[in-house]
N, C-alpha and C. Protein backbone atom coordinates (compact mmCIF):
# COMPACT_ATOMS: atom_id res chain seq x y z
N UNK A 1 17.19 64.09 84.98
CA UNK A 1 18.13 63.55 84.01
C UNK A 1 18.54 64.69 83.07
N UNK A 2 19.90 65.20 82.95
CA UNK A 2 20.44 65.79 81.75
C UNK A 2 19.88 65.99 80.44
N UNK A 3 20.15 66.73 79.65
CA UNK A 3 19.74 66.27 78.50
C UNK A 3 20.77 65.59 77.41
N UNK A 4 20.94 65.33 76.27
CA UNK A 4 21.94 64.50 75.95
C UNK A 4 22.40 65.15 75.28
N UNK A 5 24.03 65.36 74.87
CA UNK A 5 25.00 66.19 74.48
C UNK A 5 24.43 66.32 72.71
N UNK A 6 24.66 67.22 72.73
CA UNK A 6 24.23 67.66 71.08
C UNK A 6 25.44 66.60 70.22
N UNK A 7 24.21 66.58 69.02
CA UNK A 7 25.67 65.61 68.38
C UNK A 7 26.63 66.38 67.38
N UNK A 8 27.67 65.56 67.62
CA UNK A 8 28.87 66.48 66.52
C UNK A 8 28.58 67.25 65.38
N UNK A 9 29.23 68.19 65.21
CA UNK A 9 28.90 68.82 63.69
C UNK A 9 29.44 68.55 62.82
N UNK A 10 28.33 68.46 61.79
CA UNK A 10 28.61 67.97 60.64
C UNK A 10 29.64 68.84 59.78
N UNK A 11 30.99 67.84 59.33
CA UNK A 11 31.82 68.74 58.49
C UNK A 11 31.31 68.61 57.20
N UNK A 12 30.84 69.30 56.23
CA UNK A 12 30.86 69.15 54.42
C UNK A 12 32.00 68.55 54.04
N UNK A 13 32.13 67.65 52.96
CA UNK A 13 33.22 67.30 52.54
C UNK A 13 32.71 67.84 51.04
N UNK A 14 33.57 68.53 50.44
CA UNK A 14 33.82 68.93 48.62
C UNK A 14 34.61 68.31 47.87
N UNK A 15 34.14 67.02 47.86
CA UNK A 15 35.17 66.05 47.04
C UNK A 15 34.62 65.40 46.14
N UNK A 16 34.92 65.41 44.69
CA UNK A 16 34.29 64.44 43.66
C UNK A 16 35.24 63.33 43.10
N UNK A 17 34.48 62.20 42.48
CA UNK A 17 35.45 61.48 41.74
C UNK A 17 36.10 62.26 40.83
N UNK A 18 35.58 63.03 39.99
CA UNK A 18 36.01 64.11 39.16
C UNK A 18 37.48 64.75 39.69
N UNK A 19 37.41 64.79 40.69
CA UNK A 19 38.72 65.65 41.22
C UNK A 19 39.82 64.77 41.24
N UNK A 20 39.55 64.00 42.05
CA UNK A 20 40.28 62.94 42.91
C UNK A 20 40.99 61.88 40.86
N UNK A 21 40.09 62.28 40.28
CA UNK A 21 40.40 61.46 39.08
C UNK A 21 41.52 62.18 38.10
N UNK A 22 41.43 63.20 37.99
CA UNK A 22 41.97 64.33 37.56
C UNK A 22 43.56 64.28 38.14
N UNK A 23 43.01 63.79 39.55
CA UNK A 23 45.05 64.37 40.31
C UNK A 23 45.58 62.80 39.83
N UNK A 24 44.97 61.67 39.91
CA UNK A 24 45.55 60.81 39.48
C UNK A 24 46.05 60.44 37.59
N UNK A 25 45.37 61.35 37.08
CA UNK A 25 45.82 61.39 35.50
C UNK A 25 46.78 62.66 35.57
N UNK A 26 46.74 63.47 36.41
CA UNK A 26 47.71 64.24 36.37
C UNK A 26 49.33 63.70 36.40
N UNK A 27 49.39 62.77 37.83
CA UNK A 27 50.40 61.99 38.30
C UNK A 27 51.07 61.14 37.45
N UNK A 28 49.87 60.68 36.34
CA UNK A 28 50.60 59.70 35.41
C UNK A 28 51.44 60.94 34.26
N UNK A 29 51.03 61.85 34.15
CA UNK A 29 51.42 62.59 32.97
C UNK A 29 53.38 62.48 33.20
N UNK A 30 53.74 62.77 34.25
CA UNK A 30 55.15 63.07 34.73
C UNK A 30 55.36 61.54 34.86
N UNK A 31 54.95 60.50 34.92
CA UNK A 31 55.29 58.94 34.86
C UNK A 31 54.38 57.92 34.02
N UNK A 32 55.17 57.12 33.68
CA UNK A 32 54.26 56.02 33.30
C UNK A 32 53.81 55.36 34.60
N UNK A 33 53.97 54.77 35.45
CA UNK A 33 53.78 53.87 36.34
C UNK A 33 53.30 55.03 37.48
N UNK A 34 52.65 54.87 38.30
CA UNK A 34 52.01 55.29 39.95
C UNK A 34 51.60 53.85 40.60
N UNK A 35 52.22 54.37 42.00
CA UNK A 35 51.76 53.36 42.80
C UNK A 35 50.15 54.22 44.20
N UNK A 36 49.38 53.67 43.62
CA UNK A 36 48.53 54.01 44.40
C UNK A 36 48.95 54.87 46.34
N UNK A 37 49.54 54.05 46.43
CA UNK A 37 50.09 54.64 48.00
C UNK A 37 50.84 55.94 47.98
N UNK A 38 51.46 55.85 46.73
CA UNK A 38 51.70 57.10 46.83
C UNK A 38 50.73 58.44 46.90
N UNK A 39 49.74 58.06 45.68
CA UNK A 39 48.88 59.23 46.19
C UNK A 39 47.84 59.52 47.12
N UNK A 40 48.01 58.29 47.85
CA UNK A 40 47.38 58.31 49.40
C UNK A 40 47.97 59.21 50.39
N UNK A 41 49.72 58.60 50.55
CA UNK A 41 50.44 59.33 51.60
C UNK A 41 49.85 60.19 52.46
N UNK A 42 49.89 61.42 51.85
CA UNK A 42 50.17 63.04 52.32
C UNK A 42 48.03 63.10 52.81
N UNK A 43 47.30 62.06 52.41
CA UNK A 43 45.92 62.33 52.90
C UNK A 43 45.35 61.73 54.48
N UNK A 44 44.68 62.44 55.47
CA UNK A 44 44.48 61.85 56.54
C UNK A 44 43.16 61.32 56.33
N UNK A 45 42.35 62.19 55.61
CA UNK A 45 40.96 62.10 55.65
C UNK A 45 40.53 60.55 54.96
N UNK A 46 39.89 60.09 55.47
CA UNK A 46 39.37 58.18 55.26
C UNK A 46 38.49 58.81 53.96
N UNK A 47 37.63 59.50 54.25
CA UNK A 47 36.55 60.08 53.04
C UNK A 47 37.42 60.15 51.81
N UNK A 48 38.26 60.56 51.84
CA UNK A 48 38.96 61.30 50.54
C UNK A 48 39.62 59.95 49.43
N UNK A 49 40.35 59.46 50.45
CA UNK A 49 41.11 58.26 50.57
C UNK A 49 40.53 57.24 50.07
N UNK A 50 38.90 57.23 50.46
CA UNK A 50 37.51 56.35 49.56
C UNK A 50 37.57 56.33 48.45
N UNK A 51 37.19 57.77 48.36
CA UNK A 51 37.04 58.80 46.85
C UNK A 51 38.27 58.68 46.11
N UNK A 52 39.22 58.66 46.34
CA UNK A 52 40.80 58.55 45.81
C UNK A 52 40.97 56.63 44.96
N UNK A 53 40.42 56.21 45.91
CA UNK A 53 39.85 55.12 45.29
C UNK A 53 38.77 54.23 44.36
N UNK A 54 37.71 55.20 44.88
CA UNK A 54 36.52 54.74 43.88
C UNK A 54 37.00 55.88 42.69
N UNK A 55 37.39 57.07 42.72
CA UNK A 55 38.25 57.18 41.07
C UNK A 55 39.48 56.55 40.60
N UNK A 56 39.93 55.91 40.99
CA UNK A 56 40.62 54.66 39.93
C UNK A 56 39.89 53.91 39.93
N UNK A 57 39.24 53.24 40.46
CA UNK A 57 37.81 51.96 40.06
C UNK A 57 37.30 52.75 38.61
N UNK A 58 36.54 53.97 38.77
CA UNK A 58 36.37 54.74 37.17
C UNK A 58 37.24 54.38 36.25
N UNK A 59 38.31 55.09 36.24
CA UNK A 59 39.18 55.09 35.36
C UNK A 59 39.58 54.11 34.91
N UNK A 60 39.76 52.78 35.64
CA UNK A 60 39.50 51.37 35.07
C UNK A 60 38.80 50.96 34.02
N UNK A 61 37.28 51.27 34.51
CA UNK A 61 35.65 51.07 34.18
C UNK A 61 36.16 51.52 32.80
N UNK A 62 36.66 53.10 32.65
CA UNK A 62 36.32 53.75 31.50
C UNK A 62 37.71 53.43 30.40
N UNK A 63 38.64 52.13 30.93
CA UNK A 63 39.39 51.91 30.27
C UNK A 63 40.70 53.40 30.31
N UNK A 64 40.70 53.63 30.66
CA UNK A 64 41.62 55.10 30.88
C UNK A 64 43.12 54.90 31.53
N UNK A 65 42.78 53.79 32.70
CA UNK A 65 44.28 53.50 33.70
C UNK A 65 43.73 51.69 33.71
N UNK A 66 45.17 50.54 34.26
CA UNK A 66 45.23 49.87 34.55
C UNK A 66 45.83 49.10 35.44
N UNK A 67 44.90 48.74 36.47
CA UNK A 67 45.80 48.10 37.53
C UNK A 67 46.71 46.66 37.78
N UNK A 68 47.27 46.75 38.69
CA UNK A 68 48.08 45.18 38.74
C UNK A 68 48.30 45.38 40.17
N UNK A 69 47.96 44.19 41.40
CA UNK A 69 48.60 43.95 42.63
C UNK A 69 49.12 42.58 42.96
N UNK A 70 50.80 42.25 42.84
CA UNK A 70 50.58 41.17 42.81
C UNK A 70 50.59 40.20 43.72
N UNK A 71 50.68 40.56 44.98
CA UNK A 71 50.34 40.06 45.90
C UNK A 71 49.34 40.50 46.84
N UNK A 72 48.98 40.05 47.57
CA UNK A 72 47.58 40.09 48.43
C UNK A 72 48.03 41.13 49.55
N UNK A 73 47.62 42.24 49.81
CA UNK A 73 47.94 43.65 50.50
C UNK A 73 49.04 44.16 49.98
N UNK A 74 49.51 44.05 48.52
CA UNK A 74 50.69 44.87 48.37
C UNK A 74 50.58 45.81 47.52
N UNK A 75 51.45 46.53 46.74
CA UNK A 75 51.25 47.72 45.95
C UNK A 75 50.09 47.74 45.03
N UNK A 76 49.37 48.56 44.64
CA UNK A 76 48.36 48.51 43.58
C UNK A 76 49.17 49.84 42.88
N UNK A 77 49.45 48.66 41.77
CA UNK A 77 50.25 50.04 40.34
C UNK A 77 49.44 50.24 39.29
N UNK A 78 49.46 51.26 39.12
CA UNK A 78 48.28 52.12 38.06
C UNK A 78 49.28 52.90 37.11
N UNK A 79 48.88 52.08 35.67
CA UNK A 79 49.55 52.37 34.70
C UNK A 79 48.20 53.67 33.30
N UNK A 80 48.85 54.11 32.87
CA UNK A 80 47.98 54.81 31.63
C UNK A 80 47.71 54.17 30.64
N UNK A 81 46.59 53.78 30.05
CA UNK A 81 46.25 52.55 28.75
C UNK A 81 46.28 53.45 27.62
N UNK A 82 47.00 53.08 27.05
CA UNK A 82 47.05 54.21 25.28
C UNK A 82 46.16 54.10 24.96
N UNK A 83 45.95 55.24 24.64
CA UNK A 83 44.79 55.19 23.63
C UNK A 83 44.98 55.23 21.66
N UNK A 84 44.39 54.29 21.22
CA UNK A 84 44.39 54.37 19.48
C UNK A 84 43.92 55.69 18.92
């Protein structure tokens, strides 16, 4: 019997919420309004795309951005919450 094919190599991924949080407060600076898909687009990676997500879940949390979807699979718009 063969032996069994080595398994795939592992890619590193270098991605933080930190980052991923950063490009989305960036995006708002040039707009009030972002639609989430947009800053998905241009990404293939599912990992990132996670991460791209669980930092707006943060930024929620920390009161920073606010979301609205108003229908069920449709845009998720992420607005900037003023701050006092």
């Amino acid at each position: 019997v063969p032996p069994p094919p080595p398994p795939p190599a592992v890619v590193p991924r270098l991605i933080t919420l930190d980052e991923r949080a950063g490009i989305i407060r960036a995006a708002l600076v040039d707009t009030p309004v972002v639609v989430l898909q947009d800053l998905l687009d241009d990404l293939s990676d599912r990992v990132v795309v996670a991460v791209t997500f669980l930092a707006m879940l943060e930024l929620v949390k920390g009161r920073e951005l606010s979301v609205e979807q108003e229908t069920p699979f449709g845009p998720i718009v992420c607005r900037s919450v003023a701050r006092p």
